[in-house]
C-alpha atoms as a PDB file:
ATOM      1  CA  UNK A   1     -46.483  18.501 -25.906  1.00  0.00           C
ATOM      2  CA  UNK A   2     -43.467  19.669 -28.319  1.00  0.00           C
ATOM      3  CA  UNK A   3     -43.291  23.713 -30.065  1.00  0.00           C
ATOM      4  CA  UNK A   4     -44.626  21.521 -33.396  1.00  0.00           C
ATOM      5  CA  UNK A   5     -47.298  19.733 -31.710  1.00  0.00           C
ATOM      6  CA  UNK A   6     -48.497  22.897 -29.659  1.00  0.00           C
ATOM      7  CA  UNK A   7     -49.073  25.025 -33.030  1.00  0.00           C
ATOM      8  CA  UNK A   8     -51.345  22.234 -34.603  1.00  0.00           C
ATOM      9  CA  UNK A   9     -53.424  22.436 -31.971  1.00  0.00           C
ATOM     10  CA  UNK A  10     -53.180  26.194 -32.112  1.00  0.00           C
ATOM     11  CA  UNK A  11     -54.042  26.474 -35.921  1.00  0.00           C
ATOM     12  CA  UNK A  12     -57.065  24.364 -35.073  1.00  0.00           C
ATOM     13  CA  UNK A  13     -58.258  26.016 -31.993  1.00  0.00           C
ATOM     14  CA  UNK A  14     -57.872  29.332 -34.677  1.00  0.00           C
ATOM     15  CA  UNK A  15     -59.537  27.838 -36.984  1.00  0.00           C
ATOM     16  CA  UNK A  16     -62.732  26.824 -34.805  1.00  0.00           C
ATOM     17  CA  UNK A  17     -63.021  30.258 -33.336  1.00  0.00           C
ATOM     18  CA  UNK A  18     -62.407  31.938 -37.009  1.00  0.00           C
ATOM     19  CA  UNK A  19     -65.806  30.651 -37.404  1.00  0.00           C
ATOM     20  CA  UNK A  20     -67.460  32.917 -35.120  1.00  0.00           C
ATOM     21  CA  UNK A  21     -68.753  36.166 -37.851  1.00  0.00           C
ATOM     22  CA  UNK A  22     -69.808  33.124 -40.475  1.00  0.00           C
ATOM     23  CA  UNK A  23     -71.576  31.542 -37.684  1.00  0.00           C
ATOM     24  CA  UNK A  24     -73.328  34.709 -36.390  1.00  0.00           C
ATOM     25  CA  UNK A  25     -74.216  36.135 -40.208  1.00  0.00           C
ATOM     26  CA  UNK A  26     -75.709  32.541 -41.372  1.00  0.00           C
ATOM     27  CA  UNK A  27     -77.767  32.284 -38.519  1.00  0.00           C
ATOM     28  CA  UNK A  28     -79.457  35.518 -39.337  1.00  0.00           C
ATOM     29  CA  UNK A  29     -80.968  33.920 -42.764  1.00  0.00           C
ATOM     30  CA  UNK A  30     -83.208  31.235 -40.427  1.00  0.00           C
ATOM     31  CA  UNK A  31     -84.169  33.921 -37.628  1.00  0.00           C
ATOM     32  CA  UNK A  32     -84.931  36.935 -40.138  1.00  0.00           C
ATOM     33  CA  UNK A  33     -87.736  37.476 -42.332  1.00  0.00           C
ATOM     34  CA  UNK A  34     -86.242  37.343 -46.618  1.00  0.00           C
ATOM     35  CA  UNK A  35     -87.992  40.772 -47.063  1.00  0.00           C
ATOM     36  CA  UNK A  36     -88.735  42.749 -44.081  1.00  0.00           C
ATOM     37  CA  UNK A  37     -85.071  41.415 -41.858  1.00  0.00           C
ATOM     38  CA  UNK A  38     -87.783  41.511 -38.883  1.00  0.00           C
ATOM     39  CA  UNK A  39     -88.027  38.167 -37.311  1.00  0.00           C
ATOM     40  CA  UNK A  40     -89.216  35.531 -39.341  1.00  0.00           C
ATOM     41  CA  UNK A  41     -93.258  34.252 -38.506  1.00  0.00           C
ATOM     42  CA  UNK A  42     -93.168  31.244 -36.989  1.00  0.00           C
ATOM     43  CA  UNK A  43     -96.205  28.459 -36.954  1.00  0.00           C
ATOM     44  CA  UNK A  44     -95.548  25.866 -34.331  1.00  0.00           C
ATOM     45  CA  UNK A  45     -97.718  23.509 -36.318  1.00  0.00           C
ATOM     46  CA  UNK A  46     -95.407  23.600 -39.228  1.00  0.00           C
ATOM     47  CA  UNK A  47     -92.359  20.834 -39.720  1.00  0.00           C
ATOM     48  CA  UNK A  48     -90.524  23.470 -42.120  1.00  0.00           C
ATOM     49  CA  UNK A  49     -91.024  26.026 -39.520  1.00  0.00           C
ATOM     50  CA  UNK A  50     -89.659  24.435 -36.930  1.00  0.00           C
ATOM     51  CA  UNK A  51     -86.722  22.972 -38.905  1.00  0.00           C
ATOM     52  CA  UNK A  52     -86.182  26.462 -40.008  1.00  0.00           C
ATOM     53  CA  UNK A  53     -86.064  27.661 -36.205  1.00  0.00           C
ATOM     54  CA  UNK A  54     -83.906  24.991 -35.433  1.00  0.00           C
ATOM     55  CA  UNK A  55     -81.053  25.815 -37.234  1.00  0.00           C
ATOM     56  CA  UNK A  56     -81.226  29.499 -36.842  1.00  0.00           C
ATOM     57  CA  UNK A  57     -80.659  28.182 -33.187  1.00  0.00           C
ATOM     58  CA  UNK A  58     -78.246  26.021 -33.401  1.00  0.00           C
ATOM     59  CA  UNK A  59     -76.247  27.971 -35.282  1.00  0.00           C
ATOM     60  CA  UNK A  60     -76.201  30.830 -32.641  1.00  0.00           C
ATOM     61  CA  UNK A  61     -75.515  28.077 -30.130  1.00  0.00           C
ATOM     62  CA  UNK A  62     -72.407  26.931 -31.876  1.00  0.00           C
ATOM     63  CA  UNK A  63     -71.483  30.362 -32.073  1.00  0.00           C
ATOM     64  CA  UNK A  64     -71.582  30.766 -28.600  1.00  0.00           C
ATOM     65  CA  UNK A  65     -69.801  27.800 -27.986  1.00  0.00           C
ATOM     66  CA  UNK A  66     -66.970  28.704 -30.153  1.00  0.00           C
ATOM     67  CA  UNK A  67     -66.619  31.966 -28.480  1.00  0.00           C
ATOM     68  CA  UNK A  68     -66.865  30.359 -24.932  1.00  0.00           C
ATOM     69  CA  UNK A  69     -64.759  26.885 -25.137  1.00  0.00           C
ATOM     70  CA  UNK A  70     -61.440  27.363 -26.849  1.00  0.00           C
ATOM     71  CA  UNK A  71     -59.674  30.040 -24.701  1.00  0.00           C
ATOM     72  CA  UNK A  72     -58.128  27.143 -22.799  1.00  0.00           C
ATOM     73  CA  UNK A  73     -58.648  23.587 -23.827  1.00  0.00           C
ATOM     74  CA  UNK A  74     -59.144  21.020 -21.130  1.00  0.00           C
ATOM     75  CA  UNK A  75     -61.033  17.456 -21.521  1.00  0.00           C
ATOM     76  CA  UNK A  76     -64.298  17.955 -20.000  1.00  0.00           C
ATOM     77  CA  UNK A  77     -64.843  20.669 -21.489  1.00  0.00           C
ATOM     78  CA  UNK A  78     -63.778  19.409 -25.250  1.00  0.00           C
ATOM     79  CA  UNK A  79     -65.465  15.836 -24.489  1.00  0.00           C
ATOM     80  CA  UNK A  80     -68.855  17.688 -23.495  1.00  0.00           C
ATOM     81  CA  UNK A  81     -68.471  20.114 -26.941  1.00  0.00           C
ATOM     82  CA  UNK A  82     -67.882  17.388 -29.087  1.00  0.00           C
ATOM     83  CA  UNK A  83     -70.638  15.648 -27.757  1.00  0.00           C
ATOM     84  CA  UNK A  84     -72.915  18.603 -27.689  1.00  0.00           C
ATOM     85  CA  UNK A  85     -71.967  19.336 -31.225  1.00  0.00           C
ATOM     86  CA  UNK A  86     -72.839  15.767 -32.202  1.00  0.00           C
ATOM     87  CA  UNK A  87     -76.168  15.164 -30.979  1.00  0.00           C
ATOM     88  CA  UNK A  88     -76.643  18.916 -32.554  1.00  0.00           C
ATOM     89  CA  UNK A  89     -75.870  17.475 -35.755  1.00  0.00           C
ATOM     90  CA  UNK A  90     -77.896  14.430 -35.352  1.00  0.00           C
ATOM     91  CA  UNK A  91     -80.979  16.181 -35.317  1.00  0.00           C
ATOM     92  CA  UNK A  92     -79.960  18.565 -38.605  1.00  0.00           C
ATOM     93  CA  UNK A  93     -79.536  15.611 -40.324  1.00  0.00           C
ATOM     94  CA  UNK A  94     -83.368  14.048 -39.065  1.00  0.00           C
ATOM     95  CA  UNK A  95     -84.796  17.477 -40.529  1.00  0.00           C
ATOM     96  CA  UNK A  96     -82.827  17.106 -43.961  1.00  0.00           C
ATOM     97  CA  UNK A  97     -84.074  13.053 -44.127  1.00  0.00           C
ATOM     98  CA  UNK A  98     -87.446  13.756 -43.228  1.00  0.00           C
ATOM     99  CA  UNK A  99     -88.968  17.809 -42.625  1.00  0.00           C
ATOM    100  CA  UNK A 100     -91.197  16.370 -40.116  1.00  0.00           C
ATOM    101  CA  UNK A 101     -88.738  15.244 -37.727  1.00  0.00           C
ATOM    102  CA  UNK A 102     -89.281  19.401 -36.885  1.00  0.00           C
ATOM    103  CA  UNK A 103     -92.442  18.175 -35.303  1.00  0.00           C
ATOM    104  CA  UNK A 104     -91.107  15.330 -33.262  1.00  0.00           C
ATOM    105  CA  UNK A 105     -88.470  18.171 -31.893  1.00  0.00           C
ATOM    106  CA  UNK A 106     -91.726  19.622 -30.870  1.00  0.00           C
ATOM    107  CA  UNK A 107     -92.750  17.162 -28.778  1.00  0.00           C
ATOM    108  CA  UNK A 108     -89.674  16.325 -27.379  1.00  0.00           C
ATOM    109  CA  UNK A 109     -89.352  19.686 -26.449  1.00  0.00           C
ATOM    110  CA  UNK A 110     -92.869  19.305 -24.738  1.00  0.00           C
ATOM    111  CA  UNK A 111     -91.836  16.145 -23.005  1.00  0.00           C
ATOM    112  CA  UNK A 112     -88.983  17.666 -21.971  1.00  0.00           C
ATOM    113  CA  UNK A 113     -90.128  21.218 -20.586  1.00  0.00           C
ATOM    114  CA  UNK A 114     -92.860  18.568 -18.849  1.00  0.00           C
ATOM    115  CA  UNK A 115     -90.436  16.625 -17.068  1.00  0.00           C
ATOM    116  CA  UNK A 116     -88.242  19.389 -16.099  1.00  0.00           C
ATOM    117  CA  UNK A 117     -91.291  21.236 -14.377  1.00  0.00           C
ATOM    118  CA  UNK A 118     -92.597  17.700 -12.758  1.00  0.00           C
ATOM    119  CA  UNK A 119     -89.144  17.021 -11.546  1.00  0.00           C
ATOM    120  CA  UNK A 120     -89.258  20.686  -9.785  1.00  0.00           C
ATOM    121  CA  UNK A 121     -92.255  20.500  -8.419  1.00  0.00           C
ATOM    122  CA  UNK A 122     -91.422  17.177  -6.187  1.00  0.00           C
ATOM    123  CA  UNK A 123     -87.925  19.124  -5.384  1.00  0.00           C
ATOM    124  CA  UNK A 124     -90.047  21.889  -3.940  1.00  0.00           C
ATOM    125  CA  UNK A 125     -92.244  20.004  -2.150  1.00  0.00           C
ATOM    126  CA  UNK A 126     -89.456  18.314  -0.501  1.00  0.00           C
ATOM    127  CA  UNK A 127     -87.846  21.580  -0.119  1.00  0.00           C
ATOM    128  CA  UNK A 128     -90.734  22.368   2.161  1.00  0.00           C
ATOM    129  CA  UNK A 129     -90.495  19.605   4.528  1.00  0.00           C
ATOM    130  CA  UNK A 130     -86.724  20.146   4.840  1.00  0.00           C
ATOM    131  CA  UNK A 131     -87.532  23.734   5.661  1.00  0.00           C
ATOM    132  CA  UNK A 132     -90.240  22.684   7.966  1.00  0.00           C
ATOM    133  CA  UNK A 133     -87.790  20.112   9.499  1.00  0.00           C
ATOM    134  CA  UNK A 134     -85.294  22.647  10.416  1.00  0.00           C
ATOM    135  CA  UNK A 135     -87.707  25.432  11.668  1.00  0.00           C
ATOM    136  CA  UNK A 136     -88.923  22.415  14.159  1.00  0.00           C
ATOM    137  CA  UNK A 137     -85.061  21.784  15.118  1.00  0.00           C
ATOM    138  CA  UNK A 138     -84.650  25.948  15.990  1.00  0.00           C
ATOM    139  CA  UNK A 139     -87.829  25.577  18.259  1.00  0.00           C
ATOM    140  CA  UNK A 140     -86.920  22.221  19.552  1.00  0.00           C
ATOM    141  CA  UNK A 141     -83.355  23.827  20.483  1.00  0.00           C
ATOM    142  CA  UNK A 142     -84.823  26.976  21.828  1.00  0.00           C
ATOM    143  CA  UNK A 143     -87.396  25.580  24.353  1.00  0.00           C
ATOM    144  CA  UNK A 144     -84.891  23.003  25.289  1.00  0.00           C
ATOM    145  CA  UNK A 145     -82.138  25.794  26.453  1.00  0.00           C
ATOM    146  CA  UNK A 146     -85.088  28.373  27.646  1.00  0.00           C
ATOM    147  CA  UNK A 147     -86.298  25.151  30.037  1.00  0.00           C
ATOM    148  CA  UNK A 148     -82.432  24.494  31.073  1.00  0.00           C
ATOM    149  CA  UNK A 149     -81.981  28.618  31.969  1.00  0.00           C
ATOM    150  CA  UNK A 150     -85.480  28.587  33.722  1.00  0.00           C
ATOM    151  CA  UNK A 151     -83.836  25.846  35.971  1.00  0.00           C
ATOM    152  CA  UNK A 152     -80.657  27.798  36.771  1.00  0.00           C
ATOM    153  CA  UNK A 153     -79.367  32.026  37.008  1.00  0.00           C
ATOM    154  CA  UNK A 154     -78.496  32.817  33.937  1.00  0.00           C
ATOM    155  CA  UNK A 155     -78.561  36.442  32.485  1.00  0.00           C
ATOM    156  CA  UNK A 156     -80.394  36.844  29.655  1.00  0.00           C
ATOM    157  CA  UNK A 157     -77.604  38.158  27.657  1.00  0.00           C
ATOM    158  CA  UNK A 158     -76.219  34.231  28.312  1.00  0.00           C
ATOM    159  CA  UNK A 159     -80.087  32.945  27.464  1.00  0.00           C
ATOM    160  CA  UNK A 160     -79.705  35.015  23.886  1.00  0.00           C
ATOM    161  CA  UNK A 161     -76.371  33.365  23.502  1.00  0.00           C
ATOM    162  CA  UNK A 162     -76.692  30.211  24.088  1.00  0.00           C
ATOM    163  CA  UNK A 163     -79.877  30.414  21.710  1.00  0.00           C
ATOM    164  CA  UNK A 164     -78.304  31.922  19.176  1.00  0.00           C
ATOM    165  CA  UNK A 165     -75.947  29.338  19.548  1.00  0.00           C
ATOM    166  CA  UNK A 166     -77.869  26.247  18.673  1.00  0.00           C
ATOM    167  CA  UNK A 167     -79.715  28.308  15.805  1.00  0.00           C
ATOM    168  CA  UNK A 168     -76.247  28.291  14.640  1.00  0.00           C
ATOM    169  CA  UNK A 169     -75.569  24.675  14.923  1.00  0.00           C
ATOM    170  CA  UNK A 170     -79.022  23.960  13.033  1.00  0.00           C
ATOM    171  CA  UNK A 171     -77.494  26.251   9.715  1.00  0.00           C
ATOM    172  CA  UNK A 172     -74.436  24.166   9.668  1.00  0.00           C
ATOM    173  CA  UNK A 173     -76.744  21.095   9.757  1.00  0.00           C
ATOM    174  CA  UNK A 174     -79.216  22.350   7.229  1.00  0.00           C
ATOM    175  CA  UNK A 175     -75.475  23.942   4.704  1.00  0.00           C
ATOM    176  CA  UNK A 176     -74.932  20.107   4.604  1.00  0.00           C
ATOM    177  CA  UNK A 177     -78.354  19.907   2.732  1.00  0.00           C
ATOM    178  CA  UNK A 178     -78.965  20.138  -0.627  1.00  0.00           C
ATOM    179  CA  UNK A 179     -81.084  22.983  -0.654  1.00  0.00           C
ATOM    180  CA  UNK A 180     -82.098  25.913  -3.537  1.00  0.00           C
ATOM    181  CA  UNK A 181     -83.325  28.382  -0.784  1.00  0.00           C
ATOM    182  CA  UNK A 182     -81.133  28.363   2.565  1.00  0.00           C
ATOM    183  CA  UNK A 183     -79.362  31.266   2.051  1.00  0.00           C
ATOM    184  CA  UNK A 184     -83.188  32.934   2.017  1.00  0.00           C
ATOM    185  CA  UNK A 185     -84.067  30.337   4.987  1.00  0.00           C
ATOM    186  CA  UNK A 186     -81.478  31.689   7.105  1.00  0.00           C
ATOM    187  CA  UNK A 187     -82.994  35.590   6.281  1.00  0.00           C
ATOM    188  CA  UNK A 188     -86.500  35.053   6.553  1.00  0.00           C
ATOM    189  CA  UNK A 189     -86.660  32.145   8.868  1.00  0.00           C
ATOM    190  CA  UNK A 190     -87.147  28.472   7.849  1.00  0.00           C
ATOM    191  CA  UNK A 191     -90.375  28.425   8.213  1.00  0.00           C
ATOM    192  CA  UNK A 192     -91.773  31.738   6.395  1.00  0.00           C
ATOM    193  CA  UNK A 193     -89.695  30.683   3.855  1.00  0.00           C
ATOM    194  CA  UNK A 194     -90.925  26.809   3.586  1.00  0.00           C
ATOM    195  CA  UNK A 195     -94.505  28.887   3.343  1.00  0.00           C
ATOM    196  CA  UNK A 196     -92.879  30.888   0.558  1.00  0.00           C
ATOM    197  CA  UNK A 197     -92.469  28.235  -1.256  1.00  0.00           C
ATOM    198  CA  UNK A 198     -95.437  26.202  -0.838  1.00  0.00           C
ATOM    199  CA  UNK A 199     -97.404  29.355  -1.898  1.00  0.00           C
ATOM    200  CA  UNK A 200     -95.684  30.906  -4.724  1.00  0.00           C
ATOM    201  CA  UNK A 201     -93.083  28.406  -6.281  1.00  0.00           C
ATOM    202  CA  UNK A 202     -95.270  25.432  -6.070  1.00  0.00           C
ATOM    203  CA  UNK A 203     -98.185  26.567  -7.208  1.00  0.00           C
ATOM    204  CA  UNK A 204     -96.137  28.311 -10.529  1.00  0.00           C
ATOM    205  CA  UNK A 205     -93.981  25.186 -11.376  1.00  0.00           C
ATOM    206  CA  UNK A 206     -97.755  23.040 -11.450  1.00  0.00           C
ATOM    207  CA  UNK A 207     -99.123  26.316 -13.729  1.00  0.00           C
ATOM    208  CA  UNK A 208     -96.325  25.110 -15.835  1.00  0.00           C
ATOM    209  CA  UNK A 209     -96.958  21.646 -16.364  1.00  0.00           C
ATOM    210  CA  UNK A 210    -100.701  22.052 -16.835  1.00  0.00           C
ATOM    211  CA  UNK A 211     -99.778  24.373 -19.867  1.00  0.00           C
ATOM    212  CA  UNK A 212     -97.431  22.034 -21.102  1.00  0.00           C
ATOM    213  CA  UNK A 213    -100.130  18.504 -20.740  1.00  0.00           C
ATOM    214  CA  UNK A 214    -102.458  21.098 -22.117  1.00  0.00           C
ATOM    215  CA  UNK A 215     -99.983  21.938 -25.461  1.00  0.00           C
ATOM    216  CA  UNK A 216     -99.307  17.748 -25.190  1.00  0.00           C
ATOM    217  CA  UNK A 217    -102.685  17.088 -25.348  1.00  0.00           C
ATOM    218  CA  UNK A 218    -103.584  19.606 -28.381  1.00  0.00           C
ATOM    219  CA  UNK A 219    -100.427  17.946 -30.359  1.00  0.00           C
ATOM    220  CA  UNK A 220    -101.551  14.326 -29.830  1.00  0.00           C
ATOM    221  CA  UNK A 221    -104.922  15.484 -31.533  1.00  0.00           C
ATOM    222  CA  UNK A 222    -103.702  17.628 -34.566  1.00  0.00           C
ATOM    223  CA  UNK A 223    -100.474  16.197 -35.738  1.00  0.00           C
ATOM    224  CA  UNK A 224    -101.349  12.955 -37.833  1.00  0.00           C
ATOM    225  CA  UNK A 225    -100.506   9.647 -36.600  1.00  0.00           C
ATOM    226  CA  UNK A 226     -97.528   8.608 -38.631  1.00  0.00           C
ATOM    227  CA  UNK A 227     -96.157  11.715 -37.826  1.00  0.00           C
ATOM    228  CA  UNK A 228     -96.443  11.317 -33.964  1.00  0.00           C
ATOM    229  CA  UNK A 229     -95.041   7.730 -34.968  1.00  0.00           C
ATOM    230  CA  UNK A 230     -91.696   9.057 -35.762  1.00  0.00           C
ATOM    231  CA  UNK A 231     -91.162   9.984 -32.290  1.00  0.00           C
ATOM    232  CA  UNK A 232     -89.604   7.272 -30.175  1.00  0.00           C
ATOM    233  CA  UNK A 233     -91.249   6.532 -26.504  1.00  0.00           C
ATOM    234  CA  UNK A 234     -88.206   6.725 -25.247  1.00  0.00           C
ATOM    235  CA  UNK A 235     -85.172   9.204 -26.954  1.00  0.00           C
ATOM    236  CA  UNK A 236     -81.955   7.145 -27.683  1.00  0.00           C
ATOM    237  CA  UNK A 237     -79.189   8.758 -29.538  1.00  0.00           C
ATOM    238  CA  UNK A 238     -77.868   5.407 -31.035  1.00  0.00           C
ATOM    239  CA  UNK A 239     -81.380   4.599 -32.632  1.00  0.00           C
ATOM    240  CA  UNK A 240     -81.001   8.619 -34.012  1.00  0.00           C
ATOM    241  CA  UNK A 241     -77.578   7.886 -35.250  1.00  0.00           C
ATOM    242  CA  UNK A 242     -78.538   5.015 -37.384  1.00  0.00           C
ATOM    243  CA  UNK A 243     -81.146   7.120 -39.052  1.00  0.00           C
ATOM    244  CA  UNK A 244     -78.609   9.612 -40.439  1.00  0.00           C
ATOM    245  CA  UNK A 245     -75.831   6.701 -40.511  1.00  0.00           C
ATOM    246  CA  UNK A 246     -73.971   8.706 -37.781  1.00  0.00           C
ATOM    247  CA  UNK A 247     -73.133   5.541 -36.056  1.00  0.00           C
ATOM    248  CA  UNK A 248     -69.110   5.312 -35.969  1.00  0.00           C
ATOM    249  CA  UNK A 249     -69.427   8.452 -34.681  1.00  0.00           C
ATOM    250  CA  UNK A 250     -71.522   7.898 -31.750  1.00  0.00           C
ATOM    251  CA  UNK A 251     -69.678   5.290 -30.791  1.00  0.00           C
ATOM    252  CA  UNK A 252     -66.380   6.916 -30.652  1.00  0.00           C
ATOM    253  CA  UNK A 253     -67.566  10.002 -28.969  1.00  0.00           C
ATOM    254  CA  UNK A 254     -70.022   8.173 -26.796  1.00  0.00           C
ATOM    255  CA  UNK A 255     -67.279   5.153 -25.517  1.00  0.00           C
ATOM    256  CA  UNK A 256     -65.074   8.390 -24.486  1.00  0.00           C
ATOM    257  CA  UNK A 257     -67.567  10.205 -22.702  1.00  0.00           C
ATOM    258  CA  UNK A 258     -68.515   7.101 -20.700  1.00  0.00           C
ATOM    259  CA  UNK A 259     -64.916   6.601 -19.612  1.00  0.00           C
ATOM    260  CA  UNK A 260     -64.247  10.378 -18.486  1.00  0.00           C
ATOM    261  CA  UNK A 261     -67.025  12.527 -18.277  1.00  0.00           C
ATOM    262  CA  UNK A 262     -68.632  10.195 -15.798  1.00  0.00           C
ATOM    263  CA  UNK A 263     -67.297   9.320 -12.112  1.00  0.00           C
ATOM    264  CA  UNK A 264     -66.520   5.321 -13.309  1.00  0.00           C
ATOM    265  CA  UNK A 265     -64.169   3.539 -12.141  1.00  0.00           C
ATOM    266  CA  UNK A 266     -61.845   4.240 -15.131  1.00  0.00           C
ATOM    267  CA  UNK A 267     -62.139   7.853 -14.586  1.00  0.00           C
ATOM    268  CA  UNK A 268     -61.042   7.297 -11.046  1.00  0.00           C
ATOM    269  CA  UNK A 269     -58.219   4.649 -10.810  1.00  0.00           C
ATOM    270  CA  UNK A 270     -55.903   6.127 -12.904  1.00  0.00           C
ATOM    271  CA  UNK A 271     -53.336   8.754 -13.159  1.00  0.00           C
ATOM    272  CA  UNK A 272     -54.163  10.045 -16.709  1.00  0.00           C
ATOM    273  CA  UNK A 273     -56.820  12.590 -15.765  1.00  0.00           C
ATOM    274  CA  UNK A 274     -56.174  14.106 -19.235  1.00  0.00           C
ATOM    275  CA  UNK A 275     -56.597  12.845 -23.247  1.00  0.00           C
ATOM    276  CA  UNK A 276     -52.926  13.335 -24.541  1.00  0.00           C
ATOM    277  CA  UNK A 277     -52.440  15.190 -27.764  1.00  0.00           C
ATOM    278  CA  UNK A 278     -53.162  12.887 -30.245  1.00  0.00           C
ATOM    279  CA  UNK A 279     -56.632  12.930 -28.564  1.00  0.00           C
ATOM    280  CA  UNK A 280     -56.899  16.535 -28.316  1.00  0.00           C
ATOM    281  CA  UNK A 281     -55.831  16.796 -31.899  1.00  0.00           C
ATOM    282  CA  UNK A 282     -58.619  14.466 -32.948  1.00  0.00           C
ATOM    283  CA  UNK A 283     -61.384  15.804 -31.238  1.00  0.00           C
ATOM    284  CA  UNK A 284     -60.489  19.373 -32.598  1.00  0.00           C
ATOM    285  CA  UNK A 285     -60.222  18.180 -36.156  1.00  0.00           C
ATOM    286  CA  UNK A 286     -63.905  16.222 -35.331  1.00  0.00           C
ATOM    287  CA  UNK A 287     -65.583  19.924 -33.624  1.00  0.00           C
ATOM    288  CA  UNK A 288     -63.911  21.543 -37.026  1.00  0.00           C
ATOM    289  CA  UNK A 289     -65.022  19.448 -39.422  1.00  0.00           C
ATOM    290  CA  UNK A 290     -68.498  19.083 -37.764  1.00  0.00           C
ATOM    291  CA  UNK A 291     -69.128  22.887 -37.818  1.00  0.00           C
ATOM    292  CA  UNK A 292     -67.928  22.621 -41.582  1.00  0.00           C
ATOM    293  CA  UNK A 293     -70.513  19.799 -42.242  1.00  0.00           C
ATOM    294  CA  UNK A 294     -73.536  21.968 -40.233  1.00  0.00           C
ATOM    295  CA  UNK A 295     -72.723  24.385 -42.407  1.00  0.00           C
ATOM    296  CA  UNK A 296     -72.917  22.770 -45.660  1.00  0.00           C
ATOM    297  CA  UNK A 297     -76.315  21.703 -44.298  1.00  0.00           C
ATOM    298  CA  UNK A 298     -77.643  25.062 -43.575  1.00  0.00           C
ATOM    299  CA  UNK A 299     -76.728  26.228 -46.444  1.00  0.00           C
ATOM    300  CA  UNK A 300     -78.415  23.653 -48.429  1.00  0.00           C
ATOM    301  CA  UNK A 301     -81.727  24.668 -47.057  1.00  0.00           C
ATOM    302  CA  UNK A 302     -84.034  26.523 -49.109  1.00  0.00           C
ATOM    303  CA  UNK A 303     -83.902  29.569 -46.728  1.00  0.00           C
ATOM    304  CA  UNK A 304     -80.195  30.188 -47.734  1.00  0.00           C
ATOM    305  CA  UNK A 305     -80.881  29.085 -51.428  1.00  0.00           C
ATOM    306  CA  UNK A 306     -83.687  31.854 -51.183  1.00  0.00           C
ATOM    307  CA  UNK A 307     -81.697  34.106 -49.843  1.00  0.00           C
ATOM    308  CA  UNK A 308     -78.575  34.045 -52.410  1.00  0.00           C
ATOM    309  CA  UNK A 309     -80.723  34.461 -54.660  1.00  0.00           C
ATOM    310  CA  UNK A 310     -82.813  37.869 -53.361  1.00  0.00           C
END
């Protein structure tokens, strides 16, 4: 990258992160009541509500991301923010064609939470058997070297090494694991800590999702049909982008992310690891121009409009 080419990219990158106070002061409109400044009421059954909430957010998200994500600029990390800012925008353009798309973020917020709290609760239940499996393997390897010292003279110092030993050999195995509690495993001993689990984080991760089919259940019977009908069975981002004609744009940013931010075959057999500057360029100009454009759309809401005007 040439001296000329380096301070585009520069001006850009300063331009993003310029963005920052706006960012941080716009967001306050959507998260603060007009009157009081104490945080705005919020009622989860309203569409405007939750549109309102929504961009108060995502506003203090993309703050955060421009604060986090331009001191050094490498591809994941761009690809992922581009693509983060995207499907951002997607849904800030659902609330502005239709206010009740805020309800449909509802429940996919629900379904979401839901599956996130169903997928933990099968990891910890097979987090206890792995526990379990390795507290059997330390017994297994202790009675099998206690048996072998019974049978010959050896101190017990050598009996306490030997043991200690395999106990050893059993962590290794279990490090190779995919595991969220060794490190407490090899403190409290596999199996306290397999009962730790199946007493306390089980039984809170299934607390969880009986809230959430609970909050589910009460949406499916107050929110009115052709509302609920909005919602797709099944979330895809190209069927969202052709809503807000956002379609180009998914492509392009989608057809990238496939090639790099995934372990294909086109990620892997080749010796560009890197997007080259024109690249680079491009997806800064898109992040820039996208924060512009999320902007313009907060500040077309009538929170904003209210609030110029108080």
């Amino acid at each position: 990258m040439n001296s000329r080419q380096q301070k585009r990219i520069e001006e850009l990158v300063a331009a993003i992160t310029n963005m920052q106070p706006h960012l941080d002061r716009l967001s306050g409109v959507f998260r603060e009541d007009l009157h009081s400044q104490n945080p705005a009421a919020f009622d989860k059954w309203s569409d405007q509500d939750w549109c309102r909430n929504t961009f108060g957010n995502a506003l203090v998200r993309l703050r955060q991301l421009t604060e986090q994500n331009f001191r050094f600029i490498e591809t994941m990390g761009l690809l992922a923010v581009a693509r983060y800012i995207f499907e951002l925008s997607v849904w800030l353009h659902l609330f502005r064609v239709d206010s009740r798309f805020g309800l449909v973020y509802y429940r996919q917020l629900l379904d979401t939470q839901l599956r996130y709290y169903r997928d933990t609760a099968e990891h910890l239940h097979r987090e206890v058997e792995l526990l379990k499996s390795f507290e059997q393997k330390d017994h297994q390897s202790a009675d099998a070297l206690l048996k072998h010292a019974a049978s010959k003279e050896n101190s017990i110092s050598d009996i306490s090494t030997s043991i200690r030993q395999a106990m050893n050999a059993v962590d290794a195995e279990a490090s190779r694991r995919f595991s969220l509690y060794l490190d407490d495993a090899k403190t409290n001993g596999y199996g306290f800590q397999a009962y730790l689990v199946e007493k306390k984080a089980i039984p809170q991760a299934e607390q969880a999702i009986r809230q959430i089919e609970q909050e589910i259940a009460e949406f499916q019977r107050r929110v009115p049909q052709e509302i609920q009908a909005l919602a797709p069975k099944r979330w895809k981002w190209r069927a969202m982008a052709d809503k807000v004609e956002l379609t180009t744009e998914y492509e392009y940013i989608y057809c990238y992310a496939s090639k790099l931010l995934h372990a294909t075959p086109a990620s892997l057999t080749t010796d560009q690891k890197n997007i080259e500057f024109p690249e680079v360029y491009i997806f800064l100009r898109y992040i820039y121009s996208k924060l512009l454009e999320i902007v313009d759309l907060a500040q077309q809401r009538p929170e904003y409009r209210l609030k110029m005007k108080a």
